[in-house]
Protein backbone atom coordinates (compact mmCIF):
# COMPACT_ATOMS: atom_id res chain seq x y z
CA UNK A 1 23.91 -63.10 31.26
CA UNK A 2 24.88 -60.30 29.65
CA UNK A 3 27.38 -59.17 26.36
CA UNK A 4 31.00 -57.67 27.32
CA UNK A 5 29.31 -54.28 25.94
CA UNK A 6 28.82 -53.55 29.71
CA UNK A 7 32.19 -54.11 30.71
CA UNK A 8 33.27 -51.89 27.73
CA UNK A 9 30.90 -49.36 28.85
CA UNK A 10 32.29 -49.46 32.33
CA UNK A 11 35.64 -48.96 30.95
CA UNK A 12 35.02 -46.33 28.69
CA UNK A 13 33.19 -44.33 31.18
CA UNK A 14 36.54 -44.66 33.90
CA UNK A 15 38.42 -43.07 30.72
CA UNK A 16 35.81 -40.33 30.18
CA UNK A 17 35.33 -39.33 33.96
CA UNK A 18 39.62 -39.25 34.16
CA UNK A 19 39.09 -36.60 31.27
CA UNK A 20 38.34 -34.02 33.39
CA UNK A 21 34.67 -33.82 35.96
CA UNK A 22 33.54 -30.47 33.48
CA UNK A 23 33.01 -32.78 30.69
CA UNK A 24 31.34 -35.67 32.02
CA UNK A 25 29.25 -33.22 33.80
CA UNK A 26 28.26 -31.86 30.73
CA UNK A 27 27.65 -34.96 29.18
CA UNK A 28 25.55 -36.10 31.93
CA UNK A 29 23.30 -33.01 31.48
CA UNK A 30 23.59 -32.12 27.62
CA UNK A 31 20.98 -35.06 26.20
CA UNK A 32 22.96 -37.70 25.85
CA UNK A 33 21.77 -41.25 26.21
CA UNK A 34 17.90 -41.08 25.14
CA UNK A 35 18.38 -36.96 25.12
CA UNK A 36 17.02 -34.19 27.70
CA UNK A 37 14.88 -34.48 30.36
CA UNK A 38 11.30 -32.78 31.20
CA UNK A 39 8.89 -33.64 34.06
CA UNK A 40 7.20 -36.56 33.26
CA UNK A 41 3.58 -37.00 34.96
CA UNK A 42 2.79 -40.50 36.03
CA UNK A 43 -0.93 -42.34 35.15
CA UNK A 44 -2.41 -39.31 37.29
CA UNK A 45 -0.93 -36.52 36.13
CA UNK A 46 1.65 -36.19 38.64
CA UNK A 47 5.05 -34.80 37.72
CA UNK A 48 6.80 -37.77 40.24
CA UNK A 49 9.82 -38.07 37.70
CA UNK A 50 12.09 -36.57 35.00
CA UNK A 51 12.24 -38.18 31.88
CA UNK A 52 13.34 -38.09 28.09
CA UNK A 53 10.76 -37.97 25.68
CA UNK A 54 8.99 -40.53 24.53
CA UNK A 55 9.04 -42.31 28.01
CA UNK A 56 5.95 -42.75 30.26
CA UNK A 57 5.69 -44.80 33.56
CA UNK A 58 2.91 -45.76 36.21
CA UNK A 59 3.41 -45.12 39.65
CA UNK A 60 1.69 -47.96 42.70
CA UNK A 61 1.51 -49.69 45.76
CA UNK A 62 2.69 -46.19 47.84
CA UNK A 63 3.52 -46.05 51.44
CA UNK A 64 0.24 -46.60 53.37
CA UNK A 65 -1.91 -47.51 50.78
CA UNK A 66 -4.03 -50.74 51.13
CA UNK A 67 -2.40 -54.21 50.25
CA UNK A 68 -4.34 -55.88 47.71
CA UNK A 69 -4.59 -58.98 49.88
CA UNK A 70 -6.18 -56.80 52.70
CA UNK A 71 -3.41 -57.41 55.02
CA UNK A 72 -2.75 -53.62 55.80
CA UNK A 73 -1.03 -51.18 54.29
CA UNK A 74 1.75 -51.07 51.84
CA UNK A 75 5.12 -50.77 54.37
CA UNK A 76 7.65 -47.75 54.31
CA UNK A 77 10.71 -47.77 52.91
CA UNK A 78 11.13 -49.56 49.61
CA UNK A 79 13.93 -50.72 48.59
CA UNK A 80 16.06 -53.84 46.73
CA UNK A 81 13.70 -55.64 44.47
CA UNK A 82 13.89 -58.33 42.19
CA UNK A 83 11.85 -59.04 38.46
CA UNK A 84 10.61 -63.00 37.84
CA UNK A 85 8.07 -64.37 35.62
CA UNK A 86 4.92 -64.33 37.85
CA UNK A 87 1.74 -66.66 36.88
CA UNK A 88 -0.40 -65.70 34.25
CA UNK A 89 1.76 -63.91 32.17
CA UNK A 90 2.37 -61.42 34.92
CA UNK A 91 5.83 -59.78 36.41
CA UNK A 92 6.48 -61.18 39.80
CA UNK A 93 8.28 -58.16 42.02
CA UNK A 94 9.38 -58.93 45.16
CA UNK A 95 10.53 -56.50 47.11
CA UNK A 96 12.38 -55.49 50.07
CA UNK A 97 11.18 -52.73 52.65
CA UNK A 98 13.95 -51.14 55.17
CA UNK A 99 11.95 -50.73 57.76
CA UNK A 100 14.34 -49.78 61.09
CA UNK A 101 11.56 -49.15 63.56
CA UNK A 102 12.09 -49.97 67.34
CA UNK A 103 11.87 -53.14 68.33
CA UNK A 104 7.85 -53.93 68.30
CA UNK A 105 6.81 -50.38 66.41
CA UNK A 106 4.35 -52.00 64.06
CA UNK A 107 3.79 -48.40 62.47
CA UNK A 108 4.06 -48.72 58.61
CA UNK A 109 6.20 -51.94 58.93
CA UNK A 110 5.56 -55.62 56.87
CA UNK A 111 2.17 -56.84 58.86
CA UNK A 112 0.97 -60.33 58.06
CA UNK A 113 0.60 -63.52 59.95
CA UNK A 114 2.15 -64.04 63.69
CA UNK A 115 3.26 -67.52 62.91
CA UNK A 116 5.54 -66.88 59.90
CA UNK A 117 7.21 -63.85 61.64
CA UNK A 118 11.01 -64.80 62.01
CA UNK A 119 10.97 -62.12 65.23
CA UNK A 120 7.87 -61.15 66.76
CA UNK A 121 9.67 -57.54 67.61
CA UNK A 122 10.32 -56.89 63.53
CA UNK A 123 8.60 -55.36 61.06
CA UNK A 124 10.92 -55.61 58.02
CA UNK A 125 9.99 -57.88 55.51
CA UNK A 126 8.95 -58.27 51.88
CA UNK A 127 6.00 -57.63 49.89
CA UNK A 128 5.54 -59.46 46.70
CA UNK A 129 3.48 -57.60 43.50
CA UNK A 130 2.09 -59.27 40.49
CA UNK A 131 2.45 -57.16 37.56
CA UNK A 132 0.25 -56.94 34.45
CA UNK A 133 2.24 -55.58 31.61
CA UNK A 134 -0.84 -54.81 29.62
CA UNK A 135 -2.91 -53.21 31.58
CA UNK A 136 0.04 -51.66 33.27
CA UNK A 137 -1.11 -51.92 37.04
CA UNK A 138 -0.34 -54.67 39.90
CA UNK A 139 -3.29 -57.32 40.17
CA UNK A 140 -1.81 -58.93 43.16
CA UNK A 141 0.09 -57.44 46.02
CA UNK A 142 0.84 -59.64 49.51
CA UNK A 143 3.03 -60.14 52.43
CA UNK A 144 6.06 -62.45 51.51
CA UNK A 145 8.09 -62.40 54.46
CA UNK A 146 7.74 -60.90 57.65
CA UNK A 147 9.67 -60.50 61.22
CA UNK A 148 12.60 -59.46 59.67
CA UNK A 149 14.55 -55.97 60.24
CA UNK A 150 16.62 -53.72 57.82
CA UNK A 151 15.53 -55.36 54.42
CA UNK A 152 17.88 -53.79 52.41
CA UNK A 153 18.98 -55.06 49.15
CA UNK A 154 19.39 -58.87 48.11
CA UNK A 155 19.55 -61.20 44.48
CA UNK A 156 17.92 -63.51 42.71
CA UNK A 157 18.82 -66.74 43.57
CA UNK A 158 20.04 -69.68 41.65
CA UNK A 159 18.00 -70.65 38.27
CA UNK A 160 14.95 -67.78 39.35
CA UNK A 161 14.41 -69.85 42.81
CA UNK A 162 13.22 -67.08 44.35
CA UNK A 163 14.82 -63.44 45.99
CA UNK A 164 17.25 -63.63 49.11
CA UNK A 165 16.09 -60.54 50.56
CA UNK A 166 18.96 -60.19 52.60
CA UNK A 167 19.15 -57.61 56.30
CA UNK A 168 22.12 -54.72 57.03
CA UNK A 169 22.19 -54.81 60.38
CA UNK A 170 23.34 -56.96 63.12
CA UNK A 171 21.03 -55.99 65.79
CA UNK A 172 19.80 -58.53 68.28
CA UNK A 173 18.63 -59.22 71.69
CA UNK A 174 20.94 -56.55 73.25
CA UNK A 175 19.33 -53.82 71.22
CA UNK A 176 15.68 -55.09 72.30
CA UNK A 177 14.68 -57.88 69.71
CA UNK A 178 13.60 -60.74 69.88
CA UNK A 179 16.27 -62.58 68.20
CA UNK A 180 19.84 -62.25 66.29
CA UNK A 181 19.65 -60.61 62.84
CA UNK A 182 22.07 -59.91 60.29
CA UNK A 183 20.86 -62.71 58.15
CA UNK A 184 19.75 -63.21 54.15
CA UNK A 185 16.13 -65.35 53.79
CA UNK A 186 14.77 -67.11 50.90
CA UNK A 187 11.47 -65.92 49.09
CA UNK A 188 10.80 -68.71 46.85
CA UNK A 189 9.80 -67.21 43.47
CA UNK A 190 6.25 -69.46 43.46
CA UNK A 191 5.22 -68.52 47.05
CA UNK A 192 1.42 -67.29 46.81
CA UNK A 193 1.23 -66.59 50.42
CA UNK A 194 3.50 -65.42 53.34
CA UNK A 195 6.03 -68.09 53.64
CA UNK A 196 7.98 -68.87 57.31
CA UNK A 197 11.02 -66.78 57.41
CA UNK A 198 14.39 -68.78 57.89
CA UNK A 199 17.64 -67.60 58.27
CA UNK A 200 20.49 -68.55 56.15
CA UNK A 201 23.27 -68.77 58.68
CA UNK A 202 25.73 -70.12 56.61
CA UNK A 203 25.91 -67.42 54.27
CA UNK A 204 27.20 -64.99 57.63
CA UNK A 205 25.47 -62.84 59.84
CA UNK A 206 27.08 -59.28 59.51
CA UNK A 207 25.24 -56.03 57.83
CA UNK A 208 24.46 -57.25 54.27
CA UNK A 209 23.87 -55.51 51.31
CA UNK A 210 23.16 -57.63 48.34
CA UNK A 211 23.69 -61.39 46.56
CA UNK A 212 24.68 -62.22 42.83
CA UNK A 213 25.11 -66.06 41.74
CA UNK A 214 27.31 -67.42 39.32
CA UNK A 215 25.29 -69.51 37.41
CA UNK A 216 28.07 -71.88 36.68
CA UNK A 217 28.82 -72.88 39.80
CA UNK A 218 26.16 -71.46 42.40
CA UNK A 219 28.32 -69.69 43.93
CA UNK A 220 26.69 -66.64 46.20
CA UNK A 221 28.96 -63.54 46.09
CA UNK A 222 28.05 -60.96 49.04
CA UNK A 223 28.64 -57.41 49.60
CA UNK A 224 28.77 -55.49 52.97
CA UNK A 225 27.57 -52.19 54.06
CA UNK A 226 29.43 -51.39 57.17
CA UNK A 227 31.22 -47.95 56.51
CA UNK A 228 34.94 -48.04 55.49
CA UNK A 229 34.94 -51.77 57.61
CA UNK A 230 32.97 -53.57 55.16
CA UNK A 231 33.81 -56.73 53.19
CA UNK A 232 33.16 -58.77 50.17
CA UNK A 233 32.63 -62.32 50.17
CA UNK A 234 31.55 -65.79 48.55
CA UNK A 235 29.38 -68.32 50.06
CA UNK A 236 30.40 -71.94 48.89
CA UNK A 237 26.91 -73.60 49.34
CA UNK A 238 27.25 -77.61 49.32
CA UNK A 239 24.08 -77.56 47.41
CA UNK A 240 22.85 -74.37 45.53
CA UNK A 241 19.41 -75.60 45.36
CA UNK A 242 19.03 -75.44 49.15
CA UNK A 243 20.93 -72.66 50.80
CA UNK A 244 19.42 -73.87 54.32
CA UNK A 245 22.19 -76.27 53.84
CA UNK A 246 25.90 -76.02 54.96
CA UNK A 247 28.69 -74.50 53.35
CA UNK A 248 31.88 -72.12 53.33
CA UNK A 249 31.94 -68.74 53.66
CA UNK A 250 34.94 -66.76 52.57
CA UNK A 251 36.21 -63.21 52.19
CA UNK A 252 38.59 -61.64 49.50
CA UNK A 253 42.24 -60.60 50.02
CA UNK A 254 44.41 -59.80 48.00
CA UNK A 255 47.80 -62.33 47.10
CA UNK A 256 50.72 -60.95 48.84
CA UNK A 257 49.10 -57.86 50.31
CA UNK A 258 47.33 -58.31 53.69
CA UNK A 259 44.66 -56.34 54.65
CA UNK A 260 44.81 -54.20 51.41
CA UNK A 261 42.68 -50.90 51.68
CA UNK A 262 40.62 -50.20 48.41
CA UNK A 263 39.27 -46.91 49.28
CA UNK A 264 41.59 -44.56 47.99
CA UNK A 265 44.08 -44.31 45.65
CA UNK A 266 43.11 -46.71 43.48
CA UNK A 267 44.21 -46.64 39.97
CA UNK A 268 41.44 -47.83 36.90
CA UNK A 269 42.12 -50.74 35.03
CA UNK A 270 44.79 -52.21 37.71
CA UNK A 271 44.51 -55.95 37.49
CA UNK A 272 45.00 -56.99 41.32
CA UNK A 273 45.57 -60.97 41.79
CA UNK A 274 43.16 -61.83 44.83
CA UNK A 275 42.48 -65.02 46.88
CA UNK A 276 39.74 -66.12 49.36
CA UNK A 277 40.64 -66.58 53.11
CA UNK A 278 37.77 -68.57 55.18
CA UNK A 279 35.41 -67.41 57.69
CA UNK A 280 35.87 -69.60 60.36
CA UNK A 281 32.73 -68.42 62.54
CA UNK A 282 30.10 -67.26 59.89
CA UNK A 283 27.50 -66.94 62.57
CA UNK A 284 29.26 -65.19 65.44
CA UNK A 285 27.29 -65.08 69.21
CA UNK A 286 28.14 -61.30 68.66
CA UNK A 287 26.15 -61.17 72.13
CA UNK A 288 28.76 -63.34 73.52
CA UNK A 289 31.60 -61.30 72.98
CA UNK A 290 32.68 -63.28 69.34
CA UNK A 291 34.46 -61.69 66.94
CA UNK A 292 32.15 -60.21 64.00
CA UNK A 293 32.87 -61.54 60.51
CA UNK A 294 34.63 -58.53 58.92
CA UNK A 295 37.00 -58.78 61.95
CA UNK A 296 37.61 -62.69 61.73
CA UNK A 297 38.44 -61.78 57.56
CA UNK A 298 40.80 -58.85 58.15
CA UNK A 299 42.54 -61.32 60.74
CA UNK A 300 43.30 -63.54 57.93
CA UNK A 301 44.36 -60.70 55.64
CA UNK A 302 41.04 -59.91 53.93
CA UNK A 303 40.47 -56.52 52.04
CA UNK A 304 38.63 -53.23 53.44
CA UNK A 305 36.09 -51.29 51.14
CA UNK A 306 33.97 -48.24 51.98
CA UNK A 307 30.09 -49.29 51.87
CA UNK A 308 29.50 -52.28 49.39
CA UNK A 309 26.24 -52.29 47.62
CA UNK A 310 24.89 -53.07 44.63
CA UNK A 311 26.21 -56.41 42.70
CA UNK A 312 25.20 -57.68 39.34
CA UNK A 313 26.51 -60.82 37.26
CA UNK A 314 27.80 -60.79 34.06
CA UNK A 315 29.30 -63.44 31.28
CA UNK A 316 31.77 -64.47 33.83
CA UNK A 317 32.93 -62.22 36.37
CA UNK A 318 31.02 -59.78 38.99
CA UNK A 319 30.33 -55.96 39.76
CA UNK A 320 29.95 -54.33 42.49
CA UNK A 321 29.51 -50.61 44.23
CA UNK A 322 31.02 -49.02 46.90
CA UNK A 323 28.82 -46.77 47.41
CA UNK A 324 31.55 -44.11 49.53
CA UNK A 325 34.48 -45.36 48.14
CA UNK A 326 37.03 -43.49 45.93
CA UNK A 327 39.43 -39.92 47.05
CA UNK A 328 35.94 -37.91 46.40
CA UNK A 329 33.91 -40.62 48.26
CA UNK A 330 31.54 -40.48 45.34
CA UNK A 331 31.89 -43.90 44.24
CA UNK A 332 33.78 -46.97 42.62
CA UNK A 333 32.64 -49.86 40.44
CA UNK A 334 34.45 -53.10 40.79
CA UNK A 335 35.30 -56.14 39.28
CA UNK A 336 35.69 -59.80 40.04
CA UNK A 337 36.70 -62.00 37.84
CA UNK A 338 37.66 -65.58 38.90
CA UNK A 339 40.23 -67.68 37.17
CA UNK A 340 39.14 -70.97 37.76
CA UNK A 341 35.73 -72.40 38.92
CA UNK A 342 36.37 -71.80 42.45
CA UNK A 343 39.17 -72.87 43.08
CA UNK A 344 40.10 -69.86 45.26
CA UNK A 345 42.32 -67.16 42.87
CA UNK A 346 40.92 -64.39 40.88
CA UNK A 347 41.33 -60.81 39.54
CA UNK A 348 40.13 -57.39 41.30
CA UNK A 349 39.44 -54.31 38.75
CA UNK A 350 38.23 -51.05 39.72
CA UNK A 351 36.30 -50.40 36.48
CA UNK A 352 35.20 -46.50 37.83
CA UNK A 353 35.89 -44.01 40.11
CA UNK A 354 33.00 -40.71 40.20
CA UNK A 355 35.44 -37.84 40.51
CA UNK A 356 32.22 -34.99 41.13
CA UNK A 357 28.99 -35.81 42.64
CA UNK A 358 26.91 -34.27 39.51
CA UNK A 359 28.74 -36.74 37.39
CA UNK A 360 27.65 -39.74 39.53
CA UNK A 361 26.54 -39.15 43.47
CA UNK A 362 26.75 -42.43 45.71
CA UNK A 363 25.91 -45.67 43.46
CA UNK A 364 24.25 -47.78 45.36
CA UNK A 365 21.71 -50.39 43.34
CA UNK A 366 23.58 -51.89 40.16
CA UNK A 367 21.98 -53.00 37.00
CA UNK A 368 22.90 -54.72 33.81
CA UNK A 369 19.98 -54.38 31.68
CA UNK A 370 18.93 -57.19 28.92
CA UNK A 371 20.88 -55.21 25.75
CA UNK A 372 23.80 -55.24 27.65
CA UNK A 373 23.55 -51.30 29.09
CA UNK A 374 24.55 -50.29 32.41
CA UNK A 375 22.42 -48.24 35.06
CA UNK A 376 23.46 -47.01 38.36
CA UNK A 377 20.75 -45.95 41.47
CA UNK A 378 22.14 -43.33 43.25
CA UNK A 379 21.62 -42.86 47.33
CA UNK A 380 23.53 -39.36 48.01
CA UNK A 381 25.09 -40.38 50.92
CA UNK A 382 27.32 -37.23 50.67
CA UNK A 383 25.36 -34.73 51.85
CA UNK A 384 26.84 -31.91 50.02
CA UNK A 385 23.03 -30.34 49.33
CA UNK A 386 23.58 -30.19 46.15
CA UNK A 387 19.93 -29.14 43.76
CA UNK A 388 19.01 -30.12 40.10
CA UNK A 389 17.03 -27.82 37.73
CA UNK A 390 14.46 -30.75 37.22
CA UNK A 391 13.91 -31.27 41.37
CA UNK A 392 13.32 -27.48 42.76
CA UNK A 393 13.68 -26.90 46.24
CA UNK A 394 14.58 -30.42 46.95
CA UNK A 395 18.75 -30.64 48.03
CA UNK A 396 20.63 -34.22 47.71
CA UNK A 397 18.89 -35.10 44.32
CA UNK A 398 19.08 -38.76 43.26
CA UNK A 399 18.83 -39.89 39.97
CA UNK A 400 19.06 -43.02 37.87
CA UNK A 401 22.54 -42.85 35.81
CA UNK A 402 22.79 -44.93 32.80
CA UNK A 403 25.61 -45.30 30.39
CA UNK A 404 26.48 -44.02 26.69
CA UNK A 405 28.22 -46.66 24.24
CA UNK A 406 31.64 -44.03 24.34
CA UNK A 407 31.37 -44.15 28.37
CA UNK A 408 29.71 -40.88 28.80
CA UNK A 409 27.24 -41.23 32.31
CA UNK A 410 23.65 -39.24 31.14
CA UNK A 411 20.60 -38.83 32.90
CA UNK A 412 17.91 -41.56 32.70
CA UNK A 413 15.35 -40.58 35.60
CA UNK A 414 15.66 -37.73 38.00
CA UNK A 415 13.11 -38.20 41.60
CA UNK A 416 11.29 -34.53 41.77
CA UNK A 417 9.22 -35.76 45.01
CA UNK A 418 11.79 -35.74 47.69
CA UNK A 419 15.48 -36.50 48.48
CA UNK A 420 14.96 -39.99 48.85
CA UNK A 421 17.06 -42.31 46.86
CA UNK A 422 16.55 -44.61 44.09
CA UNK A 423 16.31 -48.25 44.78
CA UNK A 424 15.84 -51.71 43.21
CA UNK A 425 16.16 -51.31 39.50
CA UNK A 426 15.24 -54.12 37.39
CA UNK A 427 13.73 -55.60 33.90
CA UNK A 428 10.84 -57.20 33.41
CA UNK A 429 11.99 -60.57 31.47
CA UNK A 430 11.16 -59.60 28.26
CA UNK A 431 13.07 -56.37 28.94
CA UNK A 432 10.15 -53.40 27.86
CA UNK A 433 10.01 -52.23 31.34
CA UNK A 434 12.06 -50.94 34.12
CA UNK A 435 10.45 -51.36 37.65
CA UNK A 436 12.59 -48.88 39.87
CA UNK A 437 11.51 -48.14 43.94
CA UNK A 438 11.66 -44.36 45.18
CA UNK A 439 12.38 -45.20 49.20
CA UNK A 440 10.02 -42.48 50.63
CA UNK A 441 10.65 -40.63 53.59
CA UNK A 442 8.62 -42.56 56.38
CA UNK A 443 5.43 -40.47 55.44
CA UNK A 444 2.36 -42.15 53.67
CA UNK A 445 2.64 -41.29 49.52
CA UNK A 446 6.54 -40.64 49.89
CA UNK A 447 7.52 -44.32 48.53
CA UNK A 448 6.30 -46.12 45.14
CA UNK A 449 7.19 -48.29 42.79
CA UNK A 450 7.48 -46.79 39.27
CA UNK A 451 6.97 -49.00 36.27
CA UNK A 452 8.78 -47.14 33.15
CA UNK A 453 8.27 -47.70 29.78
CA UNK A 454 9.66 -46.37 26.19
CA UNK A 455 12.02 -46.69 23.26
CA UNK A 456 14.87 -48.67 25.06
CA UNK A 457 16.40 -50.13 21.87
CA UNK A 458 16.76 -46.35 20.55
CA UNK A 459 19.30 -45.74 23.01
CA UNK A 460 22.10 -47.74 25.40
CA UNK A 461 20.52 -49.34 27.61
């Protein structure tokens, strides 16, 4: 849970941005937040990141290096990630990789055992890392999951069960697999070993992004990452302790307004009244010709966004990115606040628009940290090639946004070893460090997972 300080933040930052682009790219750059940044070296001396002073982080388990366990080689692509107390005072990541080989291409995809893989063509998956804060280095890394495609983001699930680690794609048998994807799977949070991958079918099969829960209810809200066709939703699970069960899946529209497109001319601050209109076939036989589950929710009047991302719950109401969303296709941050306790009516905000990509380039992963700040991942979808001072001769920079108290966005980490993007941004529980994935480029050494550490409480977040 966190304090209505974010929401205020959020707010304040829509006012700043509508100010005029010149100033909050000046804030961005000027020092504001924890103050300017420098190339930062990591535990060997290597300048991976940009950081204020006074901040230090660890770099580990890279693309291709060995898995603790000895099952192979850390995969490529890392990506959503989720922060629970692990055993023995350790931090329990677990962590998606977006692998999108061919169907069968084993090469730098999740390995581990045969009879756990969910599709014997797949090599997505999860990897889970046990973290010692002290000694500031992993001293247990393993396959989690495995047979899965397209691991992109995902959530915590409800009361620190585990991580849905959820897949955005809905590739299947007619695209050379093995079997249907487009699913979300269950890592339980005590798992010591590679557990049997099982898809959640009631929760849809369509290109997901990531989960939040309301803790209140168990409710499992769901974004989309389909282009300018993608949805949001809420999965009504009939027990929130076992999501292998049944329940309803749903998809917002707005009251009176079918079919409402949020993607452009959107105004900040505009409360619009919303409903929930069911998803009658939450599993389609896409293979068969059915109707896929963004299609099946815009029959019923349900709302189009541009690229849903990251989520994150607050004290009672959601947030969520789209990612290409907005008239500059920068960016929006959303809110969704329900008026009952599910009884189906609610309130859509849009909390911030990015009018200029060196204010805030493509949010994808959302964070509320444990003070109450705000961070934003950026994936610079845009492809405008644009360069940073801190990142020479690298074009699409990503960086991690946080913001100020007043709403100003500033600088919190900028990635100086390639264009890839930032991913999976989290605390540790007692909220000293920030574990935050660089995706990599395919090539061994391009992705990592930094661990960053410093004087949080002197600043927002």
């Amino acid at each position: 849970m966190v304090s209505t300080t974010a929401l205020q933040k959020l707010t304040a930052s829509a006012a700043y941005a509508q100010a005029g682009p010149a100033a909050a790219r000046e804030a961005s750059r000027s020092g504001a937040g924890y103050g300017p940044l420098a190339p930062t070296g990591d535990q060997s001396g290597a300048e991976i990141l940009a950081l204020p002073a006074g901040f230090s982080y660890v770099t580990f388990s890279r693309t291709g290096s060995p898995l603790l366990s000895g099952q192979g080689v850390v995969p490529r692509n890392h990506d959503g990630m989720g922060a629970l107390a692990g055993p023995d005072g350790t931090v329990r990541l677990i962590r998606n990789h977006e692998n999108r080989n061919d169907p069968g291409d084993p090469a730098l995809g999740v390995p581990g055992p045969d009879a756990t893989r969910y599709d014997p063509l797949g090599y997505g998956g999860t990897i889970t890392v046990d973290f010692d804060l002290g000694a500031r280095q992993p001293v247990r890394e393993f396959v989690s999951l495995n047979g899965t495609i397209v691991n992109c983001a995902g959530g915590i699930a409800c009361e620190d069960a585990g991580w849905i680690t959820c897949e955005e794609t809905v590739d299947g048998p007619d695209d050379g697999f093995g079997q249907k994807h487009g699913y979300p799977f269950l890592v339980p949070a005590g798992a010591n070993e590679t557990v049997p991958a099982v898809p959640l079918t009631a929760m849809g099969r369509f290109a997901h992004e990531a989960v939040s829960v309301d803790p209140r209810t168990g409710i499992v809200y769901e974004t989309e990452d389909a282009g300018d066709n993608s949805g949001f939703y809420r999965f009504l699970p009939e027990d929130p302790s076992d999501l292998t069960g049944g329940g309803r899946l749903q998809m917002l529209a707005l009251v009176a307004r079918p079919n409402y497109d949020t993607i452009r001319n959107q105004r900040v601050g505009r409360s619009l009244p919303v409903r929930w209109v069911d998803i009658s076939a939450p599993d389609p036989d896409l293979e068969g010709g059915a109707s896929n589950v963004f299609d099946q929710g815009a029959d019923a009047g349900g709302a189009r966004f541009n690229r849903l991302e990251g989520i994150w719950w607050g004290e009672d109401s959601c947030f969520f990115n789209s990612t290409s969303g907005g008239n500059a296709g920068l960016g929006q941050v959303w809110e969704y606040r329900p008026l009952g306790k599910g009884d189906g009516l609610g309130v859509l905000t849009l909390v911030y628009e990015s009018p200029e990509a060196s204010v805030l380039d493509s949010p994808d992963n959302l964070l509320f940290t444990p003070r109450g700040g705000i961070v934003l991942c950026e994936d610079d979808a845009s492809g405008d090639g644009d360069t940073h001072p801190l990142a020479p001769g690298i074009t699409d920079v990503n960086r991690v946004i946080g913001l100020e108290e007043e709403g100003e966005p500033f600088e919190l980490a900028v990635n100086r070893l390639n264009g890839s993007e930032f991913a999976g941004a989290c605390f540790s529980p007692d909220g000293d460090t920030m574990f935050v994935n660089i995706f990599g480029d395919a090539t061994p050494g391009s992705g990592m997972t930094c661990a960053i550490t410093g004087p949080w409480a002197d600043g927002p977040l």
